[in-house]
N, C-alpha and C. Protein backbone atom coordinates (compact mmCIF):
# COMPACT_ATOMS: atom_id res chain seq x y z
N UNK A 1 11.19 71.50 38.01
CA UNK A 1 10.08 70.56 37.80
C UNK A 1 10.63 69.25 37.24
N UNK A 2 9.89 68.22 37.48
CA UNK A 2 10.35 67.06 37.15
C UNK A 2 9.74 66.40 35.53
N UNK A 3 10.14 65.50 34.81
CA UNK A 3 9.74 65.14 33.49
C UNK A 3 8.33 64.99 33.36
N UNK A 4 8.12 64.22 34.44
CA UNK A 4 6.64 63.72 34.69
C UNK A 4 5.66 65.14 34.47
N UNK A 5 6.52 66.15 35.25
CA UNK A 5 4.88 67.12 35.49
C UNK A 5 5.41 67.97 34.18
N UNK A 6 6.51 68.26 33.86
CA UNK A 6 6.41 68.45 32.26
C UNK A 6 5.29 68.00 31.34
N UNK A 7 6.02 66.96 31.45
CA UNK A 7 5.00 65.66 30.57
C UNK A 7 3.66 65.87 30.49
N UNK A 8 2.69 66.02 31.81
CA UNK A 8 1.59 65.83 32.30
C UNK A 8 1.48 67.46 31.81
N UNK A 9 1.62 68.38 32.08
CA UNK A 9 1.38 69.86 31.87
C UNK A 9 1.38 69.40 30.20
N UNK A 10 2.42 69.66 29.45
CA UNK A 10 1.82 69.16 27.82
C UNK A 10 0.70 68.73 27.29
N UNK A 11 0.85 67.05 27.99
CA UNK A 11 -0.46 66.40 27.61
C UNK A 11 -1.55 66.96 27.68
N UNK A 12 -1.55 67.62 28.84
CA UNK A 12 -3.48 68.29 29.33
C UNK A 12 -3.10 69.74 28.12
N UNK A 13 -2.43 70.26 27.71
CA UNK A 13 -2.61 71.62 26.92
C UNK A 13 -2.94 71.37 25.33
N UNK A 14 -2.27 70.03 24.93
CA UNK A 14 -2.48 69.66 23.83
C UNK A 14 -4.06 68.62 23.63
N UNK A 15 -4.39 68.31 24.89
CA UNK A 15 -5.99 67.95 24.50
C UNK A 15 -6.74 69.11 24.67
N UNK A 16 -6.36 70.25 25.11
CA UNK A 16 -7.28 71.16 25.28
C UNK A 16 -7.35 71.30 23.90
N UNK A 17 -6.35 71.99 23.15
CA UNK A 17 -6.91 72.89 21.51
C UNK A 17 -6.28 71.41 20.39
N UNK A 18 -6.26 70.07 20.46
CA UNK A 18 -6.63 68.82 19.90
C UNK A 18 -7.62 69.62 18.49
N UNK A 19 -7.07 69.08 17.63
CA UNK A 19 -8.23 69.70 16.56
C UNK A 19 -8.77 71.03 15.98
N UNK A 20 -7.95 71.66 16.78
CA UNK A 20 -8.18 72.90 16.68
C UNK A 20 -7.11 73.44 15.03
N UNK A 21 -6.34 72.75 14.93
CA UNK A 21 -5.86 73.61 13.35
C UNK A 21 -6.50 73.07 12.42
N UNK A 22 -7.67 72.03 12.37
CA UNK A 22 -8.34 71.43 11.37
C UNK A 22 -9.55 72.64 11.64
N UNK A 23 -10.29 73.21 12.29
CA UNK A 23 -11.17 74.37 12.05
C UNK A 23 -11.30 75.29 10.96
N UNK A 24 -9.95 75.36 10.26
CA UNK A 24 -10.00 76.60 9.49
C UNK A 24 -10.01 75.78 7.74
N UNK A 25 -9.80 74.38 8.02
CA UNK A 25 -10.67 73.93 6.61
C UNK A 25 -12.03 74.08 6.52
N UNK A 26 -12.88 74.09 7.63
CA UNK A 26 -14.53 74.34 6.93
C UNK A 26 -14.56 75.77 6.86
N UNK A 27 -14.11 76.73 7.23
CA UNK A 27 -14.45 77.96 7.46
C UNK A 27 -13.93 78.85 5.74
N UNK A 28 -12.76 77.76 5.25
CA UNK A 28 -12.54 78.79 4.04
C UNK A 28 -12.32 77.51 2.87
N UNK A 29 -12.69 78.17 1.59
CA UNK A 29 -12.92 77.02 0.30
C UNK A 29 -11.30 76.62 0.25
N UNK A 30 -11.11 75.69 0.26
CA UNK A 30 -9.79 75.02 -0.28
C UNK A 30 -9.97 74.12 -1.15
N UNK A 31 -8.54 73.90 -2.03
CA UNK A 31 -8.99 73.11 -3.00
C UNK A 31 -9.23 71.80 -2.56
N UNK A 32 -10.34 70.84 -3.10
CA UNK A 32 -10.21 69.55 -2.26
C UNK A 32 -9.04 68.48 -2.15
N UNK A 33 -8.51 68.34 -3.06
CA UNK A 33 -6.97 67.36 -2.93
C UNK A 33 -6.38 68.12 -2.07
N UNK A 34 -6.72 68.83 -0.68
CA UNK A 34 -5.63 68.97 0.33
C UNK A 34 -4.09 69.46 0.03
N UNK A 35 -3.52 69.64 -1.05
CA UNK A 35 -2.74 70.02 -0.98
C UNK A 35 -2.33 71.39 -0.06
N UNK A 36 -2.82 72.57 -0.38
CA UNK A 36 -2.55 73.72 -0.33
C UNK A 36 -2.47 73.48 1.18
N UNK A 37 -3.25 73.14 1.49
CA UNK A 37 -3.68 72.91 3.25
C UNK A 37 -2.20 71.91 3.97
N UNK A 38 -2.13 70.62 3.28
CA UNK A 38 -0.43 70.30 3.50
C UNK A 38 0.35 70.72 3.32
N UNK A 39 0.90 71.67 2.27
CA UNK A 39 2.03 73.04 2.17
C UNK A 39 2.11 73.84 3.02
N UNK A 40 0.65 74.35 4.16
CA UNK A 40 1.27 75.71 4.78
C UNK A 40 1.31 75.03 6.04
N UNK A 41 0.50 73.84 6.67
CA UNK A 41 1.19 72.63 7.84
C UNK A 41 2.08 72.24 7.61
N UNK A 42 2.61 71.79 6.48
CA UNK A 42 4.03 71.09 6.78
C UNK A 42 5.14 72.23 6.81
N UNK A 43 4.66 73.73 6.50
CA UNK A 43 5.47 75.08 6.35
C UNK A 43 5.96 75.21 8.07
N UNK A 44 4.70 75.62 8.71
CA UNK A 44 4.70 75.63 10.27
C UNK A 44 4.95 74.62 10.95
N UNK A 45 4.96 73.10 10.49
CA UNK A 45 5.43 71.70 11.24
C UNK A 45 7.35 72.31 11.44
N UNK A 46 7.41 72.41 9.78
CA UNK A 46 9.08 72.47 9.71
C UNK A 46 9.79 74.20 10.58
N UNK A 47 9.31 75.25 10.53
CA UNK A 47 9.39 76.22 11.30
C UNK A 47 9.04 75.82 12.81
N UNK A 48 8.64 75.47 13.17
CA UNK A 48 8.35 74.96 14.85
C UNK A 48 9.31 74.15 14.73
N UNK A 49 9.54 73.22 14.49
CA UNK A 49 11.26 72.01 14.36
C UNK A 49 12.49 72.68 14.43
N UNK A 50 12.73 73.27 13.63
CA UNK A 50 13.88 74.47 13.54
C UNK A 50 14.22 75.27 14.46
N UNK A 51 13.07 76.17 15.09
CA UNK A 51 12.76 77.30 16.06
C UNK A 51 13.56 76.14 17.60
N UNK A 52 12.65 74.12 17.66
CA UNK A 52 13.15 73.74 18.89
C UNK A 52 14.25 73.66 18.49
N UNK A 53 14.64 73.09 17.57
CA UNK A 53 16.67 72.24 17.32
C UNK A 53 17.44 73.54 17.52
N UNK A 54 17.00 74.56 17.02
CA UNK A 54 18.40 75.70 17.46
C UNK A 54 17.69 76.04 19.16
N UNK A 55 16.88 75.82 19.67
CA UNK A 55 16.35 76.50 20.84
C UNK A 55 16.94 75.23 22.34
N UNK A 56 16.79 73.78 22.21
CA UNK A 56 17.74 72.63 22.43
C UNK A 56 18.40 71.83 22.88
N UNK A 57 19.04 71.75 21.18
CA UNK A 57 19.64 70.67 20.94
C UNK A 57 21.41 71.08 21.90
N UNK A 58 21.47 71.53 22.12
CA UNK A 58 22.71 72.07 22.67
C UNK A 58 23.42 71.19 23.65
N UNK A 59 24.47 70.68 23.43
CA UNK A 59 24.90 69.57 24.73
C UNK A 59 26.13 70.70 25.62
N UNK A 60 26.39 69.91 26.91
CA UNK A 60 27.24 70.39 27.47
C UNK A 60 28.62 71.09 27.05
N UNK A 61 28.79 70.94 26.24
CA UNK A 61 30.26 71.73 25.43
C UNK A 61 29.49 72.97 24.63
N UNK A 62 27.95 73.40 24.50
CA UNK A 62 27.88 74.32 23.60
C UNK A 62 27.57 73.89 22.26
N UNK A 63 27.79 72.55 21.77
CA UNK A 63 27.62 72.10 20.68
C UNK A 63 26.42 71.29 19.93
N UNK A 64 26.04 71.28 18.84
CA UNK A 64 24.40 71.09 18.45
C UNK A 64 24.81 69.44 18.51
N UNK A 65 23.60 68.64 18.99
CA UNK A 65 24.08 67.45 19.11
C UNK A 65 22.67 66.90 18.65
N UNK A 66 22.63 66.24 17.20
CA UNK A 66 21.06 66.03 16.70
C UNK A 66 21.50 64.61 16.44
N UNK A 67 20.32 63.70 16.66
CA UNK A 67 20.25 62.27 16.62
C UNK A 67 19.58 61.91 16.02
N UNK A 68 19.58 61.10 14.76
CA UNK A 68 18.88 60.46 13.91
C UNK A 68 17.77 59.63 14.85
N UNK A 69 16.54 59.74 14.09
CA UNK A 69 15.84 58.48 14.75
C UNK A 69 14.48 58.01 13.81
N UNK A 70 14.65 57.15 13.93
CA UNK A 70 13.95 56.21 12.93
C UNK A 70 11.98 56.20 13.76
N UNK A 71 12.15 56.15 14.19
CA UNK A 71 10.52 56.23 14.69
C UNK A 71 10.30 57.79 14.79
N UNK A 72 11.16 58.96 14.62
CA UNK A 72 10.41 60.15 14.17
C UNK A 72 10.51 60.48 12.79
N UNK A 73 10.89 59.29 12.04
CA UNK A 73 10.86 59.19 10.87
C UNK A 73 9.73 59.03 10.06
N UNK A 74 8.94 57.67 11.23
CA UNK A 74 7.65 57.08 10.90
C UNK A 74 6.74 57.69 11.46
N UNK A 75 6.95 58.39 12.48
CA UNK A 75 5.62 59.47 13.16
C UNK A 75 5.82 60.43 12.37
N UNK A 76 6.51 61.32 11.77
CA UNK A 76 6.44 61.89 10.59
C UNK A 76 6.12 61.63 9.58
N UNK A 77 5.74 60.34 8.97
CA UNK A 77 5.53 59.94 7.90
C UNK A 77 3.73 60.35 7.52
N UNK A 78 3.67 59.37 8.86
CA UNK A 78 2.39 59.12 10.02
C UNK A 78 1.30 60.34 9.75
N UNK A 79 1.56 61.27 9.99
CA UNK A 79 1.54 62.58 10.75
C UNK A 79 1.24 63.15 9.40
N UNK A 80 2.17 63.19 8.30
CA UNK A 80 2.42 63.80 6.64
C UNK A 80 1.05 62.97 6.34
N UNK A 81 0.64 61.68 6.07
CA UNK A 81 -0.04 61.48 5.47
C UNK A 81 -1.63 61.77 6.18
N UNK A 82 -1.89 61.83 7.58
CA UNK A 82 -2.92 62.35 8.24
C UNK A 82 -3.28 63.96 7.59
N UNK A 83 -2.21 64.79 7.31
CA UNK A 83 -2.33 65.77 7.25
C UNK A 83 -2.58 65.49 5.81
N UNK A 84 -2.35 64.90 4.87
CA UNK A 84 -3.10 64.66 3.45
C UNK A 84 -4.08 64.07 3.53
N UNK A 85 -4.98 63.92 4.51
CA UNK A 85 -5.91 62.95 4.09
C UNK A 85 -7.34 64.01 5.01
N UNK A 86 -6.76 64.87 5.84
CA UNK A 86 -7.54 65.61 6.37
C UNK A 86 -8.74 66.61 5.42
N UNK A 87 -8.37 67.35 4.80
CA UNK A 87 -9.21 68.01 3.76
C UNK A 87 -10.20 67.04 3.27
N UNK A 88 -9.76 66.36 2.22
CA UNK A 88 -10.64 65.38 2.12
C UNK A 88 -11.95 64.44 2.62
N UNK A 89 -11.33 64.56 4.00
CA UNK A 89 -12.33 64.09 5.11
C UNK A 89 -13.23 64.80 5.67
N UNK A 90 -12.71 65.86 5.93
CA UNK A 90 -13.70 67.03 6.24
C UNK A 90 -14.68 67.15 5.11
N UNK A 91 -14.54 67.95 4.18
CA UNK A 91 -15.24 67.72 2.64
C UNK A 91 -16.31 67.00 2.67
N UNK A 92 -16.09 65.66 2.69
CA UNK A 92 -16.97 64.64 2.39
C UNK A 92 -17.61 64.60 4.05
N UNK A 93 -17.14 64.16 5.00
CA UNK A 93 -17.80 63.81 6.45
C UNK A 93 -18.07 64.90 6.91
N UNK A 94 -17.32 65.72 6.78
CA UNK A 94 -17.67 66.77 7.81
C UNK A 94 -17.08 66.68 9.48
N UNK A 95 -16.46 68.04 10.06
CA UNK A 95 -15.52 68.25 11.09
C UNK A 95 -15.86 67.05 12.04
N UNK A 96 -17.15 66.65 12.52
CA UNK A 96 -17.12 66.12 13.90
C UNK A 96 -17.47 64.84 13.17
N UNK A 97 -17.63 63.85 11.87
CA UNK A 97 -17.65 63.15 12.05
C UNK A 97 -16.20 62.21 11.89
N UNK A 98 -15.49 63.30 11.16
CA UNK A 98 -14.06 62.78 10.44
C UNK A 98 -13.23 62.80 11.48
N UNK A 99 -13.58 63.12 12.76
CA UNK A 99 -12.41 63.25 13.64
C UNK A 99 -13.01 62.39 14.75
């Protein structure tokens, strides 16, 4: 298969369940400063990362070949603070208006 229909197969799977790990803040009491809720996402962000880089990163010699990069630095940043700000939002707005 080519990048494109990679690409395109992703995109359409990830708008399907879009929003879907924010569900399980209305369903159970968390504390409201979001923390607890950013500890066990950023638990499973960093376990899914790990699971791809050893799964991979592997170049032609067999060898792990990881590249710094500065804009998954900032989409991580990005991403960290969405995920702190989520609880909160829900809380007060509520699922369908906060999203």
């Amino acid at each position: 298969m080519t990048n494109i229909v990679i690409g395109s197969v992703g995109v359409f799977i990830a708008s399907i369940f879009w929003g879907s790990n924010f569900v399980v803040c209305r369903g159970y009491d968390l504390p409201p400063d979001g923390m607890h809720f950013v500890l066990l996402m950023s638990t499973g962000i960093l376990l899914v990362g790990i699971f791809t880089l050893f799964s991979s990163a592997l170049n032609e010699e067999g060898d792990f070949e990881v590249l710094f990069s500065p804009e998954g630095i900032l989409g991580g940043f990005v991403w960290a603070i969405g995920n702190f700000l989520t609880v909160p939002i829900i809380q007060n707005a509520g699922l369908g208006i906060g999203f």
